[in-house]
N, C-alpha and C. Protein backbone atom coordinates (compact mmCIF):
# COMPACT_ATOMS: atom_id res chain seq x y z
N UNK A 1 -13.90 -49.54 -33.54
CA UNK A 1 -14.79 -49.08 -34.60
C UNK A 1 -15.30 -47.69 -34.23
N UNK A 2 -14.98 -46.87 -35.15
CA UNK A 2 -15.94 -45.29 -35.17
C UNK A 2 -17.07 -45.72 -34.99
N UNK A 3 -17.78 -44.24 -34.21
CA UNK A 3 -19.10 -44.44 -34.04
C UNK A 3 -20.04 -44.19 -35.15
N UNK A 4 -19.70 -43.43 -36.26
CA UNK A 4 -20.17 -43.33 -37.35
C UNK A 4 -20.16 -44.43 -38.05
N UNK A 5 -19.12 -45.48 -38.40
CA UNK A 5 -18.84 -46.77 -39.05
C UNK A 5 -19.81 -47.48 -38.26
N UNK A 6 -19.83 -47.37 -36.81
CA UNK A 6 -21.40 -48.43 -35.94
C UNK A 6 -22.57 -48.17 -36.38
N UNK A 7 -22.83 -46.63 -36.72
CA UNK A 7 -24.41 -46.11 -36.92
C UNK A 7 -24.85 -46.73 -38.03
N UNK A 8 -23.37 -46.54 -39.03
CA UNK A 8 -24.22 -47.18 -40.47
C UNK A 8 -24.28 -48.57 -40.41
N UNK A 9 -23.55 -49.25 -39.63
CA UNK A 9 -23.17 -50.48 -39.53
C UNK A 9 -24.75 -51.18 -38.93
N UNK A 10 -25.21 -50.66 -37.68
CA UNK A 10 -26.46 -51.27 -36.96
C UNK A 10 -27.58 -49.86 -37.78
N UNK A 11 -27.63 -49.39 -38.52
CA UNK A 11 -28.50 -48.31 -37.99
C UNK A 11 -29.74 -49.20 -38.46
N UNK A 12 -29.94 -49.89 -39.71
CA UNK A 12 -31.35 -50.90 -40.22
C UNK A 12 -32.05 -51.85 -39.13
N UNK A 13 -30.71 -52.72 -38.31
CA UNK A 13 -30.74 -53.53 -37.37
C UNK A 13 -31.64 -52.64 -36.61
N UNK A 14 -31.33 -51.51 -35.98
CA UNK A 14 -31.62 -50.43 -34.91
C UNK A 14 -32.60 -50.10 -34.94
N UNK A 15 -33.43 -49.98 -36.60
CA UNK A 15 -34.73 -48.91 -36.69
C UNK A 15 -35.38 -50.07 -36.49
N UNK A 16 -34.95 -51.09 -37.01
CA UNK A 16 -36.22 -52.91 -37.01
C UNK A 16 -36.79 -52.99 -35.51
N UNK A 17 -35.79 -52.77 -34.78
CA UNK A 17 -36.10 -53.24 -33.20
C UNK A 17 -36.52 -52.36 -32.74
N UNK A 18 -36.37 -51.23 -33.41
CA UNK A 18 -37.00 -49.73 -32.80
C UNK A 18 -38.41 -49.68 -32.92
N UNK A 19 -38.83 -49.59 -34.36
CA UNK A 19 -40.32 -49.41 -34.78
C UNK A 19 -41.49 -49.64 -34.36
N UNK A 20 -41.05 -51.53 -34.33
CA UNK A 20 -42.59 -51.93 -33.65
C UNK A 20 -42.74 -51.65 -31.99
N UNK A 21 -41.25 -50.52 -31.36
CA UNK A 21 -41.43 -50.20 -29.83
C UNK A 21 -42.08 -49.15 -29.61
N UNK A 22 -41.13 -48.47 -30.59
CA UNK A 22 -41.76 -46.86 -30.38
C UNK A 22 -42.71 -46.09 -31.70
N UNK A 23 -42.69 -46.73 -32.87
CA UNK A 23 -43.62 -46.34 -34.08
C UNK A 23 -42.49 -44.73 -34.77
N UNK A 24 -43.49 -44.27 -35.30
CA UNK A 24 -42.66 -42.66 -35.65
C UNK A 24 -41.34 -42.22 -34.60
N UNK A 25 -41.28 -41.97 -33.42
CA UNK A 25 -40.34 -42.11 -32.72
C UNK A 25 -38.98 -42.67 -32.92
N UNK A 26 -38.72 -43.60 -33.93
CA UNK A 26 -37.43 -44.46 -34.14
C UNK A 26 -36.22 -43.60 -34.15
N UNK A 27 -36.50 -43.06 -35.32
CA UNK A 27 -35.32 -42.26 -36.09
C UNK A 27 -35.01 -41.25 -34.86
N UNK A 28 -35.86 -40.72 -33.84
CA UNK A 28 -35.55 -39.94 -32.74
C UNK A 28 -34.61 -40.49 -32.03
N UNK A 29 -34.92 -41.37 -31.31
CA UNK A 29 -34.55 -42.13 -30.42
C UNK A 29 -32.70 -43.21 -30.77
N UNK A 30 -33.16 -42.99 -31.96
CA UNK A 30 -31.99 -43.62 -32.50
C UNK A 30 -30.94 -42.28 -32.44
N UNK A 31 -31.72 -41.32 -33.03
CA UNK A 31 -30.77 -40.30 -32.64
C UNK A 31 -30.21 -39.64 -31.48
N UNK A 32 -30.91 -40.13 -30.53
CA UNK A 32 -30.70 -39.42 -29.32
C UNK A 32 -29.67 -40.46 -28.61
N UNK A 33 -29.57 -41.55 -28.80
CA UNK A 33 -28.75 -42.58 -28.76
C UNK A 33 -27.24 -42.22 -28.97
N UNK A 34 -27.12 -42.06 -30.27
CA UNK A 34 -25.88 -41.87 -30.97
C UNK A 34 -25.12 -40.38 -30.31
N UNK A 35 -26.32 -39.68 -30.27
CA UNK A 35 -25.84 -38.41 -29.51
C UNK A 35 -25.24 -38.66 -27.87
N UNK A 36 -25.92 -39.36 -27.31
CA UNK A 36 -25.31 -39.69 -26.20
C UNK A 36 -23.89 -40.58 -26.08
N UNK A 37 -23.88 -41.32 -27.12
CA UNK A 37 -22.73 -42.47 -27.45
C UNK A 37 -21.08 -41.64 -27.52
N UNK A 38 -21.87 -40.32 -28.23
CA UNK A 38 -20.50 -39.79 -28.66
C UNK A 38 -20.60 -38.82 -27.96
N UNK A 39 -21.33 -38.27 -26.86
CA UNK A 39 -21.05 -37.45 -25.41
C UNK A 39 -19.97 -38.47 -24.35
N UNK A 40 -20.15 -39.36 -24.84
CA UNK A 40 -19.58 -40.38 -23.72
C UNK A 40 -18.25 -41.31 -24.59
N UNK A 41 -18.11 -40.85 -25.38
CA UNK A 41 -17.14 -41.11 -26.61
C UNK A 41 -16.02 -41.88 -25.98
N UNK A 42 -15.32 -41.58 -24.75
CA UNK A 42 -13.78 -41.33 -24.27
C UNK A 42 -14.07 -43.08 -23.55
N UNK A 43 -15.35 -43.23 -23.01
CA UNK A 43 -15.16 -44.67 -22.57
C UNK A 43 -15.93 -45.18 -23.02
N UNK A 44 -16.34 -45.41 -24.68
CA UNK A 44 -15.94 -46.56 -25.32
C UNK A 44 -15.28 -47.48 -25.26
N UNK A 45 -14.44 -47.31 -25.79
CA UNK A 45 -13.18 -48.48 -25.61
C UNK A 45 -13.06 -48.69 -24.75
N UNK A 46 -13.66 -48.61 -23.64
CA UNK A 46 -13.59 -49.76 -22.36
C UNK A 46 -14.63 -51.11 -22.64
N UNK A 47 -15.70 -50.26 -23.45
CA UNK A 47 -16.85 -51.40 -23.40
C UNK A 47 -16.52 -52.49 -24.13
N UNK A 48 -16.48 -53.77 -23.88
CA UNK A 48 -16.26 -54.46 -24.66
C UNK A 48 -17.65 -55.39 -25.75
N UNK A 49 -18.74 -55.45 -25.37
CA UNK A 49 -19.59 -55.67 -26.62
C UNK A 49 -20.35 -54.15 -26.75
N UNK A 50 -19.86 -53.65 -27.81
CA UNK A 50 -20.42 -52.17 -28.21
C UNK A 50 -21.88 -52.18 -28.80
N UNK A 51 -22.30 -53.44 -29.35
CA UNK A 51 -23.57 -53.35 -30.26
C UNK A 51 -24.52 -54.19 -29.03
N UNK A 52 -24.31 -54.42 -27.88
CA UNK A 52 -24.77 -55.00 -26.61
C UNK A 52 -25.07 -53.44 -25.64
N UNK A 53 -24.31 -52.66 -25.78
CA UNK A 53 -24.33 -51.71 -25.32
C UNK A 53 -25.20 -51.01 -25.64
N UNK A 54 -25.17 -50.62 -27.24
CA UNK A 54 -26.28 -49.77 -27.80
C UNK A 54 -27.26 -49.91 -27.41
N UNK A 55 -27.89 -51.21 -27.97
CA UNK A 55 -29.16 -51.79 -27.26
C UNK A 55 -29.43 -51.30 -26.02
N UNK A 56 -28.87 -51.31 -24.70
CA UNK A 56 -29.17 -51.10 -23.44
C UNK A 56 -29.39 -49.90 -23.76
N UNK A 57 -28.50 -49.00 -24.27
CA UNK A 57 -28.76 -47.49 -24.70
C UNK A 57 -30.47 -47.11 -25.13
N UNK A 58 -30.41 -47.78 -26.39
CA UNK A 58 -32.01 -47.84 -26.87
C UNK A 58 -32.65 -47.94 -26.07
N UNK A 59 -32.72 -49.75 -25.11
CA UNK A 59 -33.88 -49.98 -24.19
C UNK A 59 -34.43 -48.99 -23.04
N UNK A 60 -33.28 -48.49 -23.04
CA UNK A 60 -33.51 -47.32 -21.58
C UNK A 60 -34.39 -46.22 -22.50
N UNK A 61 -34.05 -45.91 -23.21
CA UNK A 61 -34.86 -44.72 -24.11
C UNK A 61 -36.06 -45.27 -24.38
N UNK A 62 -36.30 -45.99 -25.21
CA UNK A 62 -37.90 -46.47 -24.85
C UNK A 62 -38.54 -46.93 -23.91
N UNK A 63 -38.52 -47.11 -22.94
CA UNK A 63 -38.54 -46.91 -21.52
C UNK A 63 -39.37 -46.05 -20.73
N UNK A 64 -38.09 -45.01 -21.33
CA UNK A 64 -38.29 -43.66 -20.84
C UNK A 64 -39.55 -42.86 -21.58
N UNK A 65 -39.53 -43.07 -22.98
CA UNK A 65 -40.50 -43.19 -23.95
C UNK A 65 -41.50 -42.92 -23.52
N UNK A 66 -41.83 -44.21 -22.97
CA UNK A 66 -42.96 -44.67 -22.84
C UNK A 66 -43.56 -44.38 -21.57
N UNK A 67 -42.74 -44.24 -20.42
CA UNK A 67 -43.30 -43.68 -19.56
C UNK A 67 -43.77 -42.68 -19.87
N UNK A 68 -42.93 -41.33 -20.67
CA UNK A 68 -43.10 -39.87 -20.52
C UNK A 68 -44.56 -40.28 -20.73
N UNK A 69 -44.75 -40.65 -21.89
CA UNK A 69 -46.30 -41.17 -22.79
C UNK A 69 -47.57 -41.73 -22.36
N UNK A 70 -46.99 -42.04 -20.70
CA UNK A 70 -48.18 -42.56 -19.87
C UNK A 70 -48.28 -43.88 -20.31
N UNK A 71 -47.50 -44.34 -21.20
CA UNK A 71 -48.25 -46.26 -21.77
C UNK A 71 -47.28 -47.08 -20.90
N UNK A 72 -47.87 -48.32 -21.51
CA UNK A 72 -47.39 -49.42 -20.76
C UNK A 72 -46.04 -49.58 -21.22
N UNK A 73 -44.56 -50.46 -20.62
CA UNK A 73 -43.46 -50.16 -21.06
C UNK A 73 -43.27 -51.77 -22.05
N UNK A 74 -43.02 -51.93 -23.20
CA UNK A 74 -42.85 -52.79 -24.03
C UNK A 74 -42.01 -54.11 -22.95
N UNK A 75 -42.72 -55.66 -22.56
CA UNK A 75 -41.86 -56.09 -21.99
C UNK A 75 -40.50 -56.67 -22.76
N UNK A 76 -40.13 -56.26 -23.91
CA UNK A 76 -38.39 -56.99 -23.96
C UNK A 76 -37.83 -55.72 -23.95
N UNK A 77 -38.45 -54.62 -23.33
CA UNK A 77 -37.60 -53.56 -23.42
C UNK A 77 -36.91 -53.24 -21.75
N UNK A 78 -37.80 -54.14 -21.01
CA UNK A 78 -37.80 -53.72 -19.73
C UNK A 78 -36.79 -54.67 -19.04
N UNK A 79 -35.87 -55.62 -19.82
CA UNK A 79 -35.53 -56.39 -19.07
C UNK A 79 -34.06 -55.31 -18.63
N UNK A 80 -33.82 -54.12 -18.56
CA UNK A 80 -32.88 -53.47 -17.79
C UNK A 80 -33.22 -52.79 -16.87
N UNK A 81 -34.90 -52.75 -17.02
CA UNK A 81 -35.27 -52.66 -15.80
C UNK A 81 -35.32 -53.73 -14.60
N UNK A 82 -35.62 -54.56 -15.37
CA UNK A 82 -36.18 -56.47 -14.34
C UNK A 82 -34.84 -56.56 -13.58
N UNK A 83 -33.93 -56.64 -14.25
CA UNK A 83 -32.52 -56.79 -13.35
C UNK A 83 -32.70 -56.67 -11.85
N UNK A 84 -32.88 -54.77 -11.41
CA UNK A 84 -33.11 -54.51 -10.76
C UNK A 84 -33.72 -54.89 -9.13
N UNK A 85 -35.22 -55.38 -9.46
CA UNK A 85 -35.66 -56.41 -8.28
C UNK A 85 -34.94 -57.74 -7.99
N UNK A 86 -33.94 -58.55 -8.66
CA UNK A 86 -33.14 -59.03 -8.13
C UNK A 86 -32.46 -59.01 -7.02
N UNK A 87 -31.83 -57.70 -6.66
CA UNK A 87 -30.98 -57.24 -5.98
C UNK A 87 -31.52 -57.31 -4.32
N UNK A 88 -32.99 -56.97 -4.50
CA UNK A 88 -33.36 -57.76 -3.20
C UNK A 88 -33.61 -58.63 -3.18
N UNK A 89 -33.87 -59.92 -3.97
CA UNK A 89 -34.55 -60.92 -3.95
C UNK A 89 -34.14 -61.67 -3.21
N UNK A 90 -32.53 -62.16 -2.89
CA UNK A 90 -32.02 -63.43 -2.75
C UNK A 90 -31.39 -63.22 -1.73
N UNK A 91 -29.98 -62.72 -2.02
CA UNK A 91 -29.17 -63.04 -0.89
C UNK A 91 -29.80 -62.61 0.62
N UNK A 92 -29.21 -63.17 1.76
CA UNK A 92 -30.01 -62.90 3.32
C UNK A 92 -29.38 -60.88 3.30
N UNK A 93 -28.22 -60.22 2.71
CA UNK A 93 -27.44 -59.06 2.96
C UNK A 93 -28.80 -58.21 2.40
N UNK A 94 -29.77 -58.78 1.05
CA UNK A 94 -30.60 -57.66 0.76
C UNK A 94 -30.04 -57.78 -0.86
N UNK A 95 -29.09 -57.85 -1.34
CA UNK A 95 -28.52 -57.95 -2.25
C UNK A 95 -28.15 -59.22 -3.17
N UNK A 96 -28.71 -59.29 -4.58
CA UNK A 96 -27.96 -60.36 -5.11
C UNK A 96 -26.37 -59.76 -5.69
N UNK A 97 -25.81 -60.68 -6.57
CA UNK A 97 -24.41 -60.08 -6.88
C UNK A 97 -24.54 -59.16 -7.76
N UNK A 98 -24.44 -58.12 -7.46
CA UNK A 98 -23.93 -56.51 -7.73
C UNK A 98 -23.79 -56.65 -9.76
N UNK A 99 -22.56 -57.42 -9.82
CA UNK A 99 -22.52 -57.83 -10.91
C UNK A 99 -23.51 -58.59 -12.23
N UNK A 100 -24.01 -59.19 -11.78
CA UNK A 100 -25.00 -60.00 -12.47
C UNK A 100 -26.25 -58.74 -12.98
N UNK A 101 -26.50 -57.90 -12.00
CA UNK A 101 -27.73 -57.20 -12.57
C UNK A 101 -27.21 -56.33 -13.45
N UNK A 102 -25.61 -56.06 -13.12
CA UNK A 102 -24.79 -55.06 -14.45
C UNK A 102 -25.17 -55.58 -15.36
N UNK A 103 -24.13 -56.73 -15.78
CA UNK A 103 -23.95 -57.35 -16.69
C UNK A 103 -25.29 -58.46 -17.72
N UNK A 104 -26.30 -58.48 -16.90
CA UNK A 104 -27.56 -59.27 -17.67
C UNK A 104 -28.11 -58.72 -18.50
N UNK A 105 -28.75 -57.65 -18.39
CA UNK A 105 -29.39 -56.79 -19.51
C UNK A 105 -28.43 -56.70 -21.12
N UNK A 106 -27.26 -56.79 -20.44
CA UNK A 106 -26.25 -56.60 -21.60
C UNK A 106 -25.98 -58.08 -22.12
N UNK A 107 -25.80 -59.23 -21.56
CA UNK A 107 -26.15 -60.21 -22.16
C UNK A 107 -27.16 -60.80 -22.62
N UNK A 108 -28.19 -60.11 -22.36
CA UNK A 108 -29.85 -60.34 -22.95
C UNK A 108 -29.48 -59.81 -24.07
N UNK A 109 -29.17 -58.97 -24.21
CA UNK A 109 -29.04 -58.11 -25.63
C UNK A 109 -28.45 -59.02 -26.69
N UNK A 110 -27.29 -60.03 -26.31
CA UNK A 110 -26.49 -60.42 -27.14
C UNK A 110 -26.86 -61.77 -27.70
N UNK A 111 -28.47 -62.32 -27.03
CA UNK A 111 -29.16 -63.75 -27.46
C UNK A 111 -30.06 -62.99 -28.83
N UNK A 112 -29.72 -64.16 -29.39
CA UNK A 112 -31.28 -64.00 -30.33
C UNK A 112 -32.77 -63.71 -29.86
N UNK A 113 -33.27 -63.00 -30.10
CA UNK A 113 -34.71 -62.78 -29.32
C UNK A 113 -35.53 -63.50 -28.94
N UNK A 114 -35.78 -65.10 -29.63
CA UNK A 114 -36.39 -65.59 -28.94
C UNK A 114 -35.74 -65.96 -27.44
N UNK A 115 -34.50 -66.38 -28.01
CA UNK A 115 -33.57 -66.93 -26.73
C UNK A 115 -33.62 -66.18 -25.05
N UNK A 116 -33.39 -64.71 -25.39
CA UNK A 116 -33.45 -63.60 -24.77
C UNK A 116 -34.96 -63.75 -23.95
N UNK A 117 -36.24 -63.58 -24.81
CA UNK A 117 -37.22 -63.69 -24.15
C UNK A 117 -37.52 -64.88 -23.17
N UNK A 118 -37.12 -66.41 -23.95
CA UNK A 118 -37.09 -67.29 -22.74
C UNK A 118 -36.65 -67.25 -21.33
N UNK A 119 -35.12 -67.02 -21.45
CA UNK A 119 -34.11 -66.70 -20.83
C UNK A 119 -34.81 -65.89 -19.42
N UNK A 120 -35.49 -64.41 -20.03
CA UNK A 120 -36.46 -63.29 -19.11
C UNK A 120 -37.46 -64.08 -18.75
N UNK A 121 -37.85 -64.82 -18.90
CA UNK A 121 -39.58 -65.39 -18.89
C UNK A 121 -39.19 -66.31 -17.57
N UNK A 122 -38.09 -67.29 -18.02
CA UNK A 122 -37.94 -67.79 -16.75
C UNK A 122 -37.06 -67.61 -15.83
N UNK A 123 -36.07 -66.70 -16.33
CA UNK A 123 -35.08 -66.25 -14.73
C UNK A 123 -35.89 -65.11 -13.98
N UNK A 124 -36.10 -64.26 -15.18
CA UNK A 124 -36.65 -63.30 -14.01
C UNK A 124 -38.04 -62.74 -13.64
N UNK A 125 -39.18 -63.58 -14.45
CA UNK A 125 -40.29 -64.17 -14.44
C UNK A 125 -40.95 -64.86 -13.58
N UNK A 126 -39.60 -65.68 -13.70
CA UNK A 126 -40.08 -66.77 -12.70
C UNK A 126 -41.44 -68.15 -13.10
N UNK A 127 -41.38 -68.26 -14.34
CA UNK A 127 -42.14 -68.92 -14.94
C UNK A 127 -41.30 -70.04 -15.53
């Protein structure tokens, strides 16, 4: 799928999940998204869930957002951040599997939101 055929395809989906993160900001951020998507155009087609991808795209941008902004960071935005402390958590090496903190954020993306939030609440919560 063109990336233009994706924009129009998610762009409603995109601003919904955007709005109540970042407010006026959406349409930015969405744009700055797409701009990066098609800087990085050539490995696409490696990715295999593209609208899993975006998302991570987004989440990192509001994120970033929000830091610049001094506020607090939205928690379903942060779960590509949460990954992260994993990596020391478990294994005795210092490291959990390498893989898993890739690949989670991007399968968070692909649950329904409540699902997604459970999912965060108690894997990496710990609740």
């Amino acid at each position: 799928m063109s990336l233009d055929r994706l924009y129009r395809a998610l762009r409603g989906e995109l601003l919904a999940w955007l709005r109540p993160r970042v407010g006026d900001a959406a349409e930015d951020l969405l744009h700055v998204a797409f701009e990066r998507l098609h800087q990085r155009a050539a490995e696409l087609p490696e990715v295999r869930h593209l609208r899993g991808f975006v998302y991570t795209v987004l989440r990192r941008l509001v994120v970033d957002h929000h830091r610049a902004l001094g506020r607090p960071v939205p928690g379903d935005a942060i779960e590509v951040e949460a990954a992260a402390p994993l990596a020391d958590a478990s294994a005795p090496d210092g490291g959990l599997d390498a893989r898993l903190a890739q690949v989670l954020p991007l399968f968070l993306a692909e649950l329904p939101a409540a699902d997604a939030h459970a999912l965060r609440r108690v894997a990496l919560d710990g609740l």
